[in-house]
N, C-alpha and C. Protein backbone atom coordinates (compact mmCIF):
# COMPACT_ATOMS: atom_id res chain seq x y z
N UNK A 1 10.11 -3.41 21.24
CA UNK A 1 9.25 -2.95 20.18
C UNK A 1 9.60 -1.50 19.87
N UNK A 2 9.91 -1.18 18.61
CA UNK A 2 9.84 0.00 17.96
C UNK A 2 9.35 0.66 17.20
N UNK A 3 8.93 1.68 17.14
CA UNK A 3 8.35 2.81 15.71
C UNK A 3 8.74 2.94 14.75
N UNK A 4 8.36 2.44 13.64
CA UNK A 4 8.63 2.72 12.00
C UNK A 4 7.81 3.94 11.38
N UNK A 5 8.28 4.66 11.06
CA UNK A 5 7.62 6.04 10.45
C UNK A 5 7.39 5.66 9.16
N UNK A 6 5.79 5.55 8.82
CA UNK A 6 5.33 4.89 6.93
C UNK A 6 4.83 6.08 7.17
N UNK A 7 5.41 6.38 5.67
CA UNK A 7 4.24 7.82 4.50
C UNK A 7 4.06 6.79 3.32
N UNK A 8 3.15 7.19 2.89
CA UNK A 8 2.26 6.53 1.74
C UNK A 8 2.07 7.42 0.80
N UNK A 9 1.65 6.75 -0.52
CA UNK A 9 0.82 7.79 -1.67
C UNK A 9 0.56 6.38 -2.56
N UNK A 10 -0.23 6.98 -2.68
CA UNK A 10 -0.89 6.11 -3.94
C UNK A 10 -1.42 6.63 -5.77
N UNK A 11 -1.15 5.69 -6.72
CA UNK A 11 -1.46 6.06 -7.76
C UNK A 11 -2.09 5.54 -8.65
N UNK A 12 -3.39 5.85 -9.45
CA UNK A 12 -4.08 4.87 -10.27
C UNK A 12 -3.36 4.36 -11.45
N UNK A 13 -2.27 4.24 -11.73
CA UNK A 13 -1.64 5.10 -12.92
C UNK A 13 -1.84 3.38 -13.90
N UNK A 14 -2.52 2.31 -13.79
CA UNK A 14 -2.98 1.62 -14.78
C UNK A 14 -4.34 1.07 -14.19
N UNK A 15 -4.28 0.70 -13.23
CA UNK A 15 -5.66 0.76 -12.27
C UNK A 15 -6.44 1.68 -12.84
N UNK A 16 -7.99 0.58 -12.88
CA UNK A 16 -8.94 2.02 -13.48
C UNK A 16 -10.61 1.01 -13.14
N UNK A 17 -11.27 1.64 -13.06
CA UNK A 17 -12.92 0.94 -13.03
C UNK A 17 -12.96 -0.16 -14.10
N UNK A 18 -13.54 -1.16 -13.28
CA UNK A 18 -13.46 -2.18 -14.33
C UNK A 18 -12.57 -3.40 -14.84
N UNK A 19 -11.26 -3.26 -14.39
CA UNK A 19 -10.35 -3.91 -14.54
C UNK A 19 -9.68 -4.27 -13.22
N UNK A 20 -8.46 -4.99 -13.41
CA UNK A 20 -7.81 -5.82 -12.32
C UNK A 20 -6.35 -5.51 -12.10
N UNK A 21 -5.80 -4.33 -13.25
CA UNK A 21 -4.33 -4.08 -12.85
C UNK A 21 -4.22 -3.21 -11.99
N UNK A 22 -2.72 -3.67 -11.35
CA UNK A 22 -2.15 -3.36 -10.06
C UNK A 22 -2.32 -1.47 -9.96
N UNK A 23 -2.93 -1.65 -8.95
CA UNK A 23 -3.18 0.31 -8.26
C UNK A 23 -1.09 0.46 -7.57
N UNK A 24 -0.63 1.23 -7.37
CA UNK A 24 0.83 1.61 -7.36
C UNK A 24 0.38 2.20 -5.80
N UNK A 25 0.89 1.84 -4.81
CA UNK A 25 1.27 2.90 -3.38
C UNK A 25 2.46 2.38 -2.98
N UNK A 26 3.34 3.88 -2.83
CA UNK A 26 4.97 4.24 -2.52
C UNK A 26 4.69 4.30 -1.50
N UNK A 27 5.58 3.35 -0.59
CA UNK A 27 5.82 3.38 0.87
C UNK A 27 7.06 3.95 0.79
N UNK A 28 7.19 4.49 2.15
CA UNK A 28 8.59 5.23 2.88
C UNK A 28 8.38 4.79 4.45
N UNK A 29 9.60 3.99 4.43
CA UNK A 29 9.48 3.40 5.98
C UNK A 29 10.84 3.27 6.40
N UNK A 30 11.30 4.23 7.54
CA UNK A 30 12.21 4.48 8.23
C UNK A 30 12.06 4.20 9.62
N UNK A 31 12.87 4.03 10.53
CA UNK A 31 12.91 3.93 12.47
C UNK A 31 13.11 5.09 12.57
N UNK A 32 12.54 4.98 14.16
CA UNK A 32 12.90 6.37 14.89
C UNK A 32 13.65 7.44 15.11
N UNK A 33 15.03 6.57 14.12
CA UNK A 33 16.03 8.08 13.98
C UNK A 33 15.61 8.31 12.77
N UNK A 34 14.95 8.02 11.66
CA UNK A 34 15.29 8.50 10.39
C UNK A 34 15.88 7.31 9.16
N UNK A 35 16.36 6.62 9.70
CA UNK A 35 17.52 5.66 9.18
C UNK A 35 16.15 4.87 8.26
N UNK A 36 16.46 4.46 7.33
CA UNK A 36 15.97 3.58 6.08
C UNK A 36 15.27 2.28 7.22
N UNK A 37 14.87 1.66 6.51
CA UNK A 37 13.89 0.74 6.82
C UNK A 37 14.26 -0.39 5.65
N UNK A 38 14.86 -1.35 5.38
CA UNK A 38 15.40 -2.32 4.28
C UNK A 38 15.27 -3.78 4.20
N UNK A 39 14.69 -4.55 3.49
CA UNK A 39 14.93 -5.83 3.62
C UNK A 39 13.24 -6.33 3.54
N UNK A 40 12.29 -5.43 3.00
CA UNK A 40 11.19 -5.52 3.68
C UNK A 40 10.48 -6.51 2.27
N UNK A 41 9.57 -6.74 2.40
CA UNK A 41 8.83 -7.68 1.37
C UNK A 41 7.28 -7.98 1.35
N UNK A 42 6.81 -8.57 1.02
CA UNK A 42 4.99 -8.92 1.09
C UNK A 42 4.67 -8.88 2.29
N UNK A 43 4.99 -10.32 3.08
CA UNK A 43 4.40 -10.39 4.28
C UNK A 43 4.96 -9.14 5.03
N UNK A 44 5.56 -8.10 5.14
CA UNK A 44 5.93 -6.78 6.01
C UNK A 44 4.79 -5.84 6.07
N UNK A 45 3.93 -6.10 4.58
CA UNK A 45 2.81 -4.86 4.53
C UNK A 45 1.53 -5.75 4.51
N UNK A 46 0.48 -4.63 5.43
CA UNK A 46 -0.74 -5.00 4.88
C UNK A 46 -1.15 -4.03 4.63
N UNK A 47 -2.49 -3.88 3.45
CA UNK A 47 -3.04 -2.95 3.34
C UNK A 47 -4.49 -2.94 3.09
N UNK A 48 -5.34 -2.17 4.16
CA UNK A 48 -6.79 -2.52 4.23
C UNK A 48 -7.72 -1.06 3.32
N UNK A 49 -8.29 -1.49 2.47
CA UNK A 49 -9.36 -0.52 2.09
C UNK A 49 -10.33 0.13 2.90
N UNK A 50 -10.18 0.89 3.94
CA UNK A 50 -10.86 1.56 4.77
C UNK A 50 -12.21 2.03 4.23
N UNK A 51 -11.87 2.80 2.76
CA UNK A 51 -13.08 3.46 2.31
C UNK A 51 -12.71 2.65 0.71
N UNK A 52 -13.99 2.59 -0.02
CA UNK A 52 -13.72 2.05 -1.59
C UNK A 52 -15.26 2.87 -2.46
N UNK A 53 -14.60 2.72 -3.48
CA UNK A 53 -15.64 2.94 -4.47
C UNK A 53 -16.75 2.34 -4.66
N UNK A 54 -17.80 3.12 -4.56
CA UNK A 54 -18.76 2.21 -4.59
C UNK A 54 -19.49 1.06 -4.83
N UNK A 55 -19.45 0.15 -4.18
CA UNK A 55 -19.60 -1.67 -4.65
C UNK A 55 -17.77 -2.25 -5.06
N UNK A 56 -16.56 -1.54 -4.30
CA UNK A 56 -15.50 -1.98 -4.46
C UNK A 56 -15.53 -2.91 -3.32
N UNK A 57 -13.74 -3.76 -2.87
CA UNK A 57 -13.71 -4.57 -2.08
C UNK A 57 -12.53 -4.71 -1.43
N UNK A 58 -12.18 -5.55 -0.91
CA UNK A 58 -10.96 -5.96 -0.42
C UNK A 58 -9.78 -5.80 -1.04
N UNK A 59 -8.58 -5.48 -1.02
CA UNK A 59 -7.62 -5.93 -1.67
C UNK A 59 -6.87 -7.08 -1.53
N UNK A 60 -5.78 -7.34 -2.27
CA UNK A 60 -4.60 -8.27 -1.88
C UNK A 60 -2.79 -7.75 -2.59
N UNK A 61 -2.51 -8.03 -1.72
CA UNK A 61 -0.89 -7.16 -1.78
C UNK A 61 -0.49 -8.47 -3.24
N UNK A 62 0.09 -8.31 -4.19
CA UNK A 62 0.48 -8.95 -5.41
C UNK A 62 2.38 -9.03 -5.38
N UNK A 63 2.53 -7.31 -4.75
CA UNK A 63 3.58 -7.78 -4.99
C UNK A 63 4.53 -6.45 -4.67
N UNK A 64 6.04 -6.40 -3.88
CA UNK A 64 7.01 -5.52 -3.10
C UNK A 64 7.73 -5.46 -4.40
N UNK A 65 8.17 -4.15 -4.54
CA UNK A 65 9.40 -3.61 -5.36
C UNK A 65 10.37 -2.58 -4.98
N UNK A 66 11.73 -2.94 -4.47
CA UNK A 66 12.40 -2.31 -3.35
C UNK A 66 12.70 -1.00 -4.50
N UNK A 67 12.87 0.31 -3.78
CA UNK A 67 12.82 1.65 -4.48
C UNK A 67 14.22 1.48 -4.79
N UNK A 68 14.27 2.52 -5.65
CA UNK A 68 15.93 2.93 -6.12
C UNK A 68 16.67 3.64 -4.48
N UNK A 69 16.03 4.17 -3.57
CA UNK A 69 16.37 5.02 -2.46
C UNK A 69 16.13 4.20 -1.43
N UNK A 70 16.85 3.73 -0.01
CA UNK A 70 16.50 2.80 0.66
C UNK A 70 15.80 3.04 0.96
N UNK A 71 14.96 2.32 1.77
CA UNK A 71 13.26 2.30 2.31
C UNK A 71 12.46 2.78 1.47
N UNK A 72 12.85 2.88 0.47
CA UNK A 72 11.49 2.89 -0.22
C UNK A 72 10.71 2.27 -0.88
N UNK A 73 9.62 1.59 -0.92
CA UNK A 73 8.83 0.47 -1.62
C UNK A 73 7.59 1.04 -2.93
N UNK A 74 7.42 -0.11 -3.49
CA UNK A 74 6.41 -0.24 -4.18
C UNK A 74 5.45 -1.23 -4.41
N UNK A 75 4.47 -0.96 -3.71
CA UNK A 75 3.59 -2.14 -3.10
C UNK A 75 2.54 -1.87 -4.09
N UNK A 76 2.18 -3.28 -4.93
CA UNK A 76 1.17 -3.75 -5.78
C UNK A 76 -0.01 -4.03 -5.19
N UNK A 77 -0.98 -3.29 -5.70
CA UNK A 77 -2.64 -3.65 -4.92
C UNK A 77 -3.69 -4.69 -6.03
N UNK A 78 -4.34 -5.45 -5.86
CA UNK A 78 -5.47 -5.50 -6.65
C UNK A 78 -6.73 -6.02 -6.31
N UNK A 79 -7.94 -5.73 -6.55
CA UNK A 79 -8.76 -6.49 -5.78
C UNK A 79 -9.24 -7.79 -5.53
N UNK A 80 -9.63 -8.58 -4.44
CA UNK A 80 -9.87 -9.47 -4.20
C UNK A 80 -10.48 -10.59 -5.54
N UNK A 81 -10.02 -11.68 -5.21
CA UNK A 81 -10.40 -12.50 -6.17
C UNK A 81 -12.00 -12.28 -7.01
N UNK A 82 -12.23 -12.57 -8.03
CA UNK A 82 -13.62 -12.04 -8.77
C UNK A 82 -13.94 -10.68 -8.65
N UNK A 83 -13.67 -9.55 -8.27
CA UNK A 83 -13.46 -8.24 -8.30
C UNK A 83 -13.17 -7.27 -8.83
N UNK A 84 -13.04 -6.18 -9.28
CA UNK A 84 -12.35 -5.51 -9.79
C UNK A 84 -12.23 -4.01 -9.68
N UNK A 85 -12.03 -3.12 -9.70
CA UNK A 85 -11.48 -1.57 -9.27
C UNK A 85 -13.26 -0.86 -9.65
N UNK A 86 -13.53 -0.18 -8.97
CA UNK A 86 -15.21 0.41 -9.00
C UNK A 86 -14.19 1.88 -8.92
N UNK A 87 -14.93 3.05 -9.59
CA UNK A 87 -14.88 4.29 -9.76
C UNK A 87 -15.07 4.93 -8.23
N UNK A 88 -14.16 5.92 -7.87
CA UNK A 88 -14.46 6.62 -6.96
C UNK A 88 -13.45 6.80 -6.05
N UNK A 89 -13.42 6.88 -4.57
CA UNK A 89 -11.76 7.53 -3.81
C UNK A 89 -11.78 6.20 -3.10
N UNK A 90 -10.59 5.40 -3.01
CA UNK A 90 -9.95 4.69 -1.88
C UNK A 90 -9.34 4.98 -0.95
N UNK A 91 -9.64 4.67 0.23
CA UNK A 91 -8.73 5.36 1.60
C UNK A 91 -7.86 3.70 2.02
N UNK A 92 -6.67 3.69 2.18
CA UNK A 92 -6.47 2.65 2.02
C UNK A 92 -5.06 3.14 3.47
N UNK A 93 -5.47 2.06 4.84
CA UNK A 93 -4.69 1.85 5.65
C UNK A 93 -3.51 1.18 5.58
N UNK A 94 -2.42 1.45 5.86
CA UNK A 94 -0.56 1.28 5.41
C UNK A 94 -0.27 0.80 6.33
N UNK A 95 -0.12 -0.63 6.64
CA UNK A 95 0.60 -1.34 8.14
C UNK A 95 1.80 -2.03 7.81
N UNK A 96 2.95 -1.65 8.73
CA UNK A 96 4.36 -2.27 7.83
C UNK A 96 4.86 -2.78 9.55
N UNK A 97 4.85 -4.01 9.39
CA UNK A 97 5.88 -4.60 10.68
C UNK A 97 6.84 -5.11 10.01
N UNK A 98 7.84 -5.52 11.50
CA UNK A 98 9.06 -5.57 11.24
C UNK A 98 9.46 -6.39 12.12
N UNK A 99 9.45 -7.76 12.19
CA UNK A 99 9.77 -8.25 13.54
C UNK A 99 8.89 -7.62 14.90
N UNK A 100 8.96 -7.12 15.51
CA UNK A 100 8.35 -6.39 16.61
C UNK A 100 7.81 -4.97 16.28
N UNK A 101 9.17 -4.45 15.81
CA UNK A 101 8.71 -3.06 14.85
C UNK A 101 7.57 -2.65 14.16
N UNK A 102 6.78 -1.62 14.40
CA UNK A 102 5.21 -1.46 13.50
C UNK A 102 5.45 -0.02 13.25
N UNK A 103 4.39 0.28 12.64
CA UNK A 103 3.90 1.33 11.78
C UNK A 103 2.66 1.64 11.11
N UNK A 104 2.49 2.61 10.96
CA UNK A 104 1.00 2.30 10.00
C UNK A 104 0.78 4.29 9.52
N UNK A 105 -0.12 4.33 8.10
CA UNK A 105 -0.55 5.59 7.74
C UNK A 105 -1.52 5.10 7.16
N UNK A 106 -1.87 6.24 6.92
CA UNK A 106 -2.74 6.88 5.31
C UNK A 106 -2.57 6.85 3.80
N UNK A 107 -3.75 6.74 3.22
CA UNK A 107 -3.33 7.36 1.98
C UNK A 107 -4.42 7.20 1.50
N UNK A 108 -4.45 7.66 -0.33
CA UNK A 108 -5.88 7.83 -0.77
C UNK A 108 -5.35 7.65 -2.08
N UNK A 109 -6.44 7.74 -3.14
CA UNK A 109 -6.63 7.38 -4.52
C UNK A 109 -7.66 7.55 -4.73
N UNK A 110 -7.50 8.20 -6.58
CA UNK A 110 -9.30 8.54 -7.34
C UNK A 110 -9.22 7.01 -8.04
N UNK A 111 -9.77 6.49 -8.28
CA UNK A 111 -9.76 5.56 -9.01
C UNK A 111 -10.71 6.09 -10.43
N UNK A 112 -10.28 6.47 -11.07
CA UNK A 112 -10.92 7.08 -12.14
C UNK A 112 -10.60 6.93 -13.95
């Protein structure tokens, strides 16, 4: 078993109160030397809403988009079935395995 180093960020940038399109968080997931992290896809990430907007909910991963730079992703969020994005900050937990390999961060979003 090994360490994968995930940084996260997240962006509302069509996501908004009220609606159902995909919220944007850039993963960066490398091993213990540094070296890229590649090959990765849906089932590799989960991602849990720790904190949500008020009367928000669960998410579900929609969908991986491998970066122009290795290891880098673009992981599609949206909320759980009948749901939809509530106003306010998401804290949203970053878990990326890999075979044995894990990882996990932070990150946040206004949903506004």
């Amino acid at each position: 078993m090994a360490r994968l180093i995930v940084h996260a960020l997240s962006e509302d940038t069509i996501a908004a109160p009220g609606n159902r399109q995909a919220n944007y968080i850039v993963v960066s997931v490398t091993d213990a030397t540094g070296t890229p992290v590649t090959g990765l896809g849906i089932p590799n990430f989960m991602i849990d809403p720790v904190i949500v907007g008020p009367g928000g909910a669960l998410v579900d991963v929609t969908g991986v988009t491998v970066g122009r730079l290795p290891g880098v992703y673009l992981v599609f969020v949206v909320p759980i079935a009948g749901q939809t994005w509530k106003a306010g900050v998401y804290i949203f937990a970053v878990s990326v395995n890999r075979g044995l390999d894990h990882g996990q961060n932070l990150c946040s979003v206004m949903m506004d």
